[in-house]
Protein backbone atom coordinates (compact mmCIF):
# COMPACT_ATOMS: atom_id res chain seq x y z
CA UNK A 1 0.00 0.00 0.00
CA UNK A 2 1.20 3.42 -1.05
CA UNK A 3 2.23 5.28 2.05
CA UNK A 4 0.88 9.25 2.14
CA UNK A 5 2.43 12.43 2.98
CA UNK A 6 1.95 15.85 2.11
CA UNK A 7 3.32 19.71 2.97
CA UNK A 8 0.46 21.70 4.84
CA UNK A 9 0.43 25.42 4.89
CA UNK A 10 -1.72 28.83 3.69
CA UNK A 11 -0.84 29.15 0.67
CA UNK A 12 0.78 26.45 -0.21
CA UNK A 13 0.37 26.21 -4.09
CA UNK A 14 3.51 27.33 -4.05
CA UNK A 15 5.96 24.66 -2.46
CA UNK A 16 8.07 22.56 -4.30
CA UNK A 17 8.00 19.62 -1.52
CA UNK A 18 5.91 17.74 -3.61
CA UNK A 19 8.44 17.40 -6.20
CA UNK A 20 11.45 17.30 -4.17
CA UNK A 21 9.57 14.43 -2.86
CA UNK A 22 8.70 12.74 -5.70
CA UNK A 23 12.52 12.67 -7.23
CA UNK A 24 13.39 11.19 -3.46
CA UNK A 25 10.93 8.38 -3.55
CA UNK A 26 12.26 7.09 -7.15
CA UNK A 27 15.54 7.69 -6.34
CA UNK A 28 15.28 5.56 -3.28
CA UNK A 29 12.84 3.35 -4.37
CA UNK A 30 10.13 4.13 -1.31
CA UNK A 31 6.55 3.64 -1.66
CA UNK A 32 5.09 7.13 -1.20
CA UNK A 33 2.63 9.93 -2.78
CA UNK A 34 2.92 13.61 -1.34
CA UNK A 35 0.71 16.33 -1.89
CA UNK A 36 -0.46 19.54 -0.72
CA UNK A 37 -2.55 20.59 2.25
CA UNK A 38 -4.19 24.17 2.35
CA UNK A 39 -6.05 24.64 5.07
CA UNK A 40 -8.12 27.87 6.54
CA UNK A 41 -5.93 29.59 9.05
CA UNK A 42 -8.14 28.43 12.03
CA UNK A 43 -8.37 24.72 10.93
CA UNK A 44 -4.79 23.44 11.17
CA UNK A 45 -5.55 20.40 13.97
CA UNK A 46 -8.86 19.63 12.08
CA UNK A 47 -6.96 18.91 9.32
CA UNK A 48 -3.86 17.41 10.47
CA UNK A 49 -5.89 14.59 12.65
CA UNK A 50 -8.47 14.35 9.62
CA UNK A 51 -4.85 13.30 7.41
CA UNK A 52 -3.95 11.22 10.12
CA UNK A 53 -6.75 9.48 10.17
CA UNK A 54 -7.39 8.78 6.96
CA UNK A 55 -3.96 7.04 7.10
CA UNK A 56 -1.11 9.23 6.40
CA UNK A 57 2.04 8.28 7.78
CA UNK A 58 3.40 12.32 7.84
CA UNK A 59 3.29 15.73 7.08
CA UNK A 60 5.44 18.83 6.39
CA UNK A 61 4.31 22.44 8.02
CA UNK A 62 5.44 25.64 6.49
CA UNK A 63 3.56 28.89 7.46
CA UNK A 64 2.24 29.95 9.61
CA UNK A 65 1.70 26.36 11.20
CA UNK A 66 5.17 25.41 12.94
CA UNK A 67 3.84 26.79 16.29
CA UNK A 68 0.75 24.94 16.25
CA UNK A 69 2.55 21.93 15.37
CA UNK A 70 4.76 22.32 17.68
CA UNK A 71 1.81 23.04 20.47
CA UNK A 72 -0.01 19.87 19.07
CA UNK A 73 2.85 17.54 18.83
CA UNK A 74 2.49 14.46 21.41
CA UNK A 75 6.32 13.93 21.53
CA UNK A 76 8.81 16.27 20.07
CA UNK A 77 12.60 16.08 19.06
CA UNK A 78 15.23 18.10 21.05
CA UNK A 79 15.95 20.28 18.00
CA UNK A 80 12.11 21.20 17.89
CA UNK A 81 12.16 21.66 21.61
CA UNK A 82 14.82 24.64 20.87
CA UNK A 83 13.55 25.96 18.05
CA UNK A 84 10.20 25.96 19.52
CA UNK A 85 8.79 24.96 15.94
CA UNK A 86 7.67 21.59 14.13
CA UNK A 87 8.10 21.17 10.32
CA UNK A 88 8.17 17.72 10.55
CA UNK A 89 5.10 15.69 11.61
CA UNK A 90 5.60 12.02 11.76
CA UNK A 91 2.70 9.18 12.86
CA UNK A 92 3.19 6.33 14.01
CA UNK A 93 2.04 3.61 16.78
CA UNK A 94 3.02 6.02 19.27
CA UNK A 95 1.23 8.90 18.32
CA UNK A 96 2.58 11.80 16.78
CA UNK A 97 6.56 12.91 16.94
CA UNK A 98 7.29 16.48 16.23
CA UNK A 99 10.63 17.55 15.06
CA UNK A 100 12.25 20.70 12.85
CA UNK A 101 15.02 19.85 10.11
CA UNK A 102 15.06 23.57 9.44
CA UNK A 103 18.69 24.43 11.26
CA UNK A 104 19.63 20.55 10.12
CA UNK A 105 19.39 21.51 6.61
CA UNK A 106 20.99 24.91 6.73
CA UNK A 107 24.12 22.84 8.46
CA UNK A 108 24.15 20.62 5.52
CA UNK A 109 23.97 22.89 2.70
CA UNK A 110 26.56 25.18 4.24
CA UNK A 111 29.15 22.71 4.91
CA UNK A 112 28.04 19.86 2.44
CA UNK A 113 26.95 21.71 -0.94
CA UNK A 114 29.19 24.99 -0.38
CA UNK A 115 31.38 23.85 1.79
CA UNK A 116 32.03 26.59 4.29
CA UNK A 117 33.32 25.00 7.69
CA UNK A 118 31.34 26.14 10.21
CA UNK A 119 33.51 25.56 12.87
CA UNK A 120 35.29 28.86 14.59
CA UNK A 121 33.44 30.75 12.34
CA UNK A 122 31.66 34.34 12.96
CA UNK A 123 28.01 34.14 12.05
CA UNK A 124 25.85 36.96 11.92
CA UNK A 125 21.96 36.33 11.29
CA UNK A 126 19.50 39.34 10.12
CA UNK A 127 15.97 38.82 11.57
CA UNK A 128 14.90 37.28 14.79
CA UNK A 129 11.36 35.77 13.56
CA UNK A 130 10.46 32.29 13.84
CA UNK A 131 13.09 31.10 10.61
CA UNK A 132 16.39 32.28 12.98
CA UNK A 133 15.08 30.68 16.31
CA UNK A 134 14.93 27.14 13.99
CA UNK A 135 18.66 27.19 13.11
CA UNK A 136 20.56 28.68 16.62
CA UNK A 137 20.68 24.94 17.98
CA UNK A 138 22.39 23.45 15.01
CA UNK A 139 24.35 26.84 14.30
CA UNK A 140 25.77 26.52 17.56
CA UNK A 141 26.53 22.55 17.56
CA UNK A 142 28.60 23.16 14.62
CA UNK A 143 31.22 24.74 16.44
CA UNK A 144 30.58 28.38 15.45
CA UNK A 145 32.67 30.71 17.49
CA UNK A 146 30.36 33.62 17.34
CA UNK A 147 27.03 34.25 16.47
CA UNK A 148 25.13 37.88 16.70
CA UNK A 149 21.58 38.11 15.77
CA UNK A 150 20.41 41.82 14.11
CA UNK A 151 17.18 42.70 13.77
CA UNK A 152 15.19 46.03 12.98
CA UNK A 153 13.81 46.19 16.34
CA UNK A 154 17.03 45.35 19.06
CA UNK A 155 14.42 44.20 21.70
CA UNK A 156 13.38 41.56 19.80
CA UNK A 157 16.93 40.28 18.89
CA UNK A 158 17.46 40.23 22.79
CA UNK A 159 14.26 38.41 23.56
CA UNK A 160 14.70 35.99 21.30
CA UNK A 161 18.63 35.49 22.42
CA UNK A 162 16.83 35.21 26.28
CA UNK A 163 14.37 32.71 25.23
CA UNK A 164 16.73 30.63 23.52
CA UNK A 165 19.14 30.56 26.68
CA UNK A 166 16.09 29.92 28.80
CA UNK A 167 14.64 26.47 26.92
CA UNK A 168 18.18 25.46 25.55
CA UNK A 169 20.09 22.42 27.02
CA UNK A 170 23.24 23.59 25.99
CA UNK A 171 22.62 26.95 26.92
CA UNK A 172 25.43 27.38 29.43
CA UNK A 173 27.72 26.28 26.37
CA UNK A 174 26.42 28.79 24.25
CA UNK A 175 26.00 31.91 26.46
CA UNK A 176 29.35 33.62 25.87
CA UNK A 177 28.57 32.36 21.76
CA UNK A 178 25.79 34.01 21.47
CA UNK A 179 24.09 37.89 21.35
CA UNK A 180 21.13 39.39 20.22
CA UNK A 181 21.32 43.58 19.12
CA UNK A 182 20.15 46.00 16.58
CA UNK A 183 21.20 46.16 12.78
CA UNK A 184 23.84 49.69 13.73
CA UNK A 185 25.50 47.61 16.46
CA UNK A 186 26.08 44.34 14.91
CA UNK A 187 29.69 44.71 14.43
CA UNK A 188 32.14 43.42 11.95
CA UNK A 189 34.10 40.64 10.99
CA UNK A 190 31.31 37.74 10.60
CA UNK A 191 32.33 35.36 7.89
CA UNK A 192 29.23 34.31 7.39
CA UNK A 193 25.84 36.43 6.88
CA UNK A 194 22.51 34.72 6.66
CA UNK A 195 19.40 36.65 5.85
CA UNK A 196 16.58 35.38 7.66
CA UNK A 197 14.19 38.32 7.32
CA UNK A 198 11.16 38.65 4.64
CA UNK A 199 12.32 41.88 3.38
CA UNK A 200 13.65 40.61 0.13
CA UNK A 201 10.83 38.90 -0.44
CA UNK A 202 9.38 42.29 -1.93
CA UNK A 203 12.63 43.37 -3.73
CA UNK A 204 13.79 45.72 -0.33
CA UNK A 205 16.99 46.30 0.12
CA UNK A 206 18.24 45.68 4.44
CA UNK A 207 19.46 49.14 6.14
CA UNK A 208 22.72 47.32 7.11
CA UNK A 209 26.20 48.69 6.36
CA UNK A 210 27.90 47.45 3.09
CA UNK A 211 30.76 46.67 5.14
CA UNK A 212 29.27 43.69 6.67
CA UNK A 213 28.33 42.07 3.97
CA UNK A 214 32.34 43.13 2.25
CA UNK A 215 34.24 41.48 4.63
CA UNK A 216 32.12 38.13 4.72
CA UNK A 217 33.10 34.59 2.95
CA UNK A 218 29.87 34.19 2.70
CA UNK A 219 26.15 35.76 2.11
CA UNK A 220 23.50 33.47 2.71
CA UNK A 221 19.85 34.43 1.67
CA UNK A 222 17.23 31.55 3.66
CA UNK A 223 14.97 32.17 0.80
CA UNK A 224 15.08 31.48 -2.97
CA UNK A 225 13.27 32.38 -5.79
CA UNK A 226 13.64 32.15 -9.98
CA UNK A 227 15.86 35.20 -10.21
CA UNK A 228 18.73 36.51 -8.16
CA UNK A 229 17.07 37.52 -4.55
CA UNK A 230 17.14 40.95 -3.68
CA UNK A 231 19.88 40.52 -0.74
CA UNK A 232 22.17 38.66 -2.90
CA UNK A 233 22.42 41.05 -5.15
CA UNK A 234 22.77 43.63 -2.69
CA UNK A 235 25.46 41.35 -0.73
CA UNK A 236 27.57 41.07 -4.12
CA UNK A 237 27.15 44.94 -4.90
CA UNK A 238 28.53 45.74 -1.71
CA UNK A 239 31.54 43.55 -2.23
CA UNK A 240 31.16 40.28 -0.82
CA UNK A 241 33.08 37.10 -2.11
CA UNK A 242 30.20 35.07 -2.50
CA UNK A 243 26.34 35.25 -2.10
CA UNK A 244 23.53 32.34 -2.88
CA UNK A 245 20.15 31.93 -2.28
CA UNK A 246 18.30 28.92 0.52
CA UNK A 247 17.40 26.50 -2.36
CA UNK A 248 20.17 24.40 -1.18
CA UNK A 249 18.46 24.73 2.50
CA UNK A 250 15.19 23.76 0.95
CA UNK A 251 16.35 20.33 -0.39
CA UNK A 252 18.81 19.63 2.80
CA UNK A 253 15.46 20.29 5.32
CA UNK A 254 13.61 18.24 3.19
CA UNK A 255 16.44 15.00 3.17
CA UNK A 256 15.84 15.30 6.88
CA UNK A 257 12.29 15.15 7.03
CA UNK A 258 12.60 12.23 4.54
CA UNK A 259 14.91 10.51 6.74
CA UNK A 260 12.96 11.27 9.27
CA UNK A 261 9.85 9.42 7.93
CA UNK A 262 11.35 6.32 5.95
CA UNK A 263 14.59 5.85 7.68
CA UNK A 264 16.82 6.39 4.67
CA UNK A 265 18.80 9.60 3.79
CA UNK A 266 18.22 10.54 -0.18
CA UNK A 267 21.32 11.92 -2.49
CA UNK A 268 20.33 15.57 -2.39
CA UNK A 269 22.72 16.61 -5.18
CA UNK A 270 20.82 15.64 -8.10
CA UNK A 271 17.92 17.16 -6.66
CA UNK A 272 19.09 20.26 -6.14
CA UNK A 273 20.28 20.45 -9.89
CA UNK A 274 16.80 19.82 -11.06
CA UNK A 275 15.46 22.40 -9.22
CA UNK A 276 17.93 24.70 -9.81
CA UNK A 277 17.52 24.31 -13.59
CA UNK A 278 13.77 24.70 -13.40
CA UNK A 279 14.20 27.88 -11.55
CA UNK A 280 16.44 29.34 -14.47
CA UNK A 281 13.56 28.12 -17.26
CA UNK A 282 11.15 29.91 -15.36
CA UNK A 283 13.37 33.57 -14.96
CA UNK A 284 13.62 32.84 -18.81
């Protein structure tokens, strides 16, 4: 019997997971369909338990769902216990386990695909929404020596830095690692800067200093789209070595939810490619 999954969210036309999907159960030779949830913002556990029900063995939750996942959740992995998310719904015999491959697949693609070392390194993360608090666990268990969270609004940045410290296991470990602040006092020499905000999204440009993104290795941009995102290209005006988009994140947290459902870890690679090359048809 054909096992079920599907990514749940509002909207959710949009996501790719069903095809990422689809090239990971032929590749691996797993007996799955995946498909696509939308449900009305106020009818997220309706539908989840109606899914499970019905018999599907698991579910992906992209916005604005990971906190109600996460509230829902029977049992719940330590990386979803920090990041205080789910993205990753699994059911089995034992109810429902909760866990977030977000941070997971950032790791991966950064160290894997582009092969930045992580370890030592100066990280500095724009935004302090929901998408930052799901990679600070993994960030940190990779060894980074530093890592300074910027946001529009300092308090927030601080909060979230508190909260983190607060619910963390590790937290004693990661104390003198870690600080939250605003985007005029984030301070240079990060080799690494992630943007984790929505701004570019709608094409705006980030009221940071071109100097931090000139003196990083790298300029990471969480989200992707068919044409060169609006903070890579303002990463590479401003000087930086190298800037790329959070496809590569998109196929790594998706390997990880896979894993997490059949037990097997897909080639991501080849995945990747495919999507890469039918975001470059589509910009024409």
């Amino acid at each position: 019997m054909t096992d079920r999954y599907a990514v749940i969210g509002n909207p959710v036309a949009h996501s790719r997971s069903p095809s990422i999907h689809a090239r990971f159960a032929k590749q691996t030779g797993e007996d799955l369909e995946y498909g696509r949830l939308l449900v009305p913002l106020d009818g997220f556990v309706e539908a989840v338990e109606r899914f499970r029900d019905a018999g599907g063995r698991g579910l992906n939750v992209t916005l604005p769902f990971k906190p109600e996942a996460f509230a829902w959740a029977a049992r719940r992995s330590e990386r979803a216990q920090v990041a205080g998310a789910v993205n990753t719904l699994r059911f089995d015999r034992e109810g429902a386990w909760g866990d977030n491959t977000d941070g997971a697949g950032l790791v991966r693609d950064l160290e894997g695909r582009l092969e930045l070392a992580l370890a030592g390194r100066s990280v500095l993360i724009l935004g302090a929404g929901g998408a930052t608090r799901g990679v600070l666990g993994p960030l940190l268990d990779a060894g980074v020596a530093r890592l300074t969270i910027a946001n529009r609004t300092p308090g927030r940045a601080i909060e979230l830095v508190d909260e983190f410290l607060r619910t963390s296991a590790s937290a004693a470990a990661a104390a003198d690692r870690l600080r939250g602040c605003g985007f005029d006092d984030a301070g240079d020499g990060h080799d690494l800067v992630v943007n984790a905000t929505s701004a570019g999204l709608a094409g705006d440009r980030l009221p940071i200093a071109d100097a931090l993104l000139a003196g990083a290795v790298l300029a990471y941009d969480m989200f992707y789209a068919a044409r060169e995102t609006a903070f890579v290209a303002q990463a590479l005006a401003a000087g930086c070595r190298r800037a790329c988009d959070g496809l590569g994140m998109l196929v790594e947290q998706a390997a990880e939810s896979f894993l997490v459902w059949r037990g097997v870890r897909p080639l991501t690679a080849p995945v990747y490619e495919a999507l890469r090359a039918e975001l470059a048809a589509e910009a024409g």
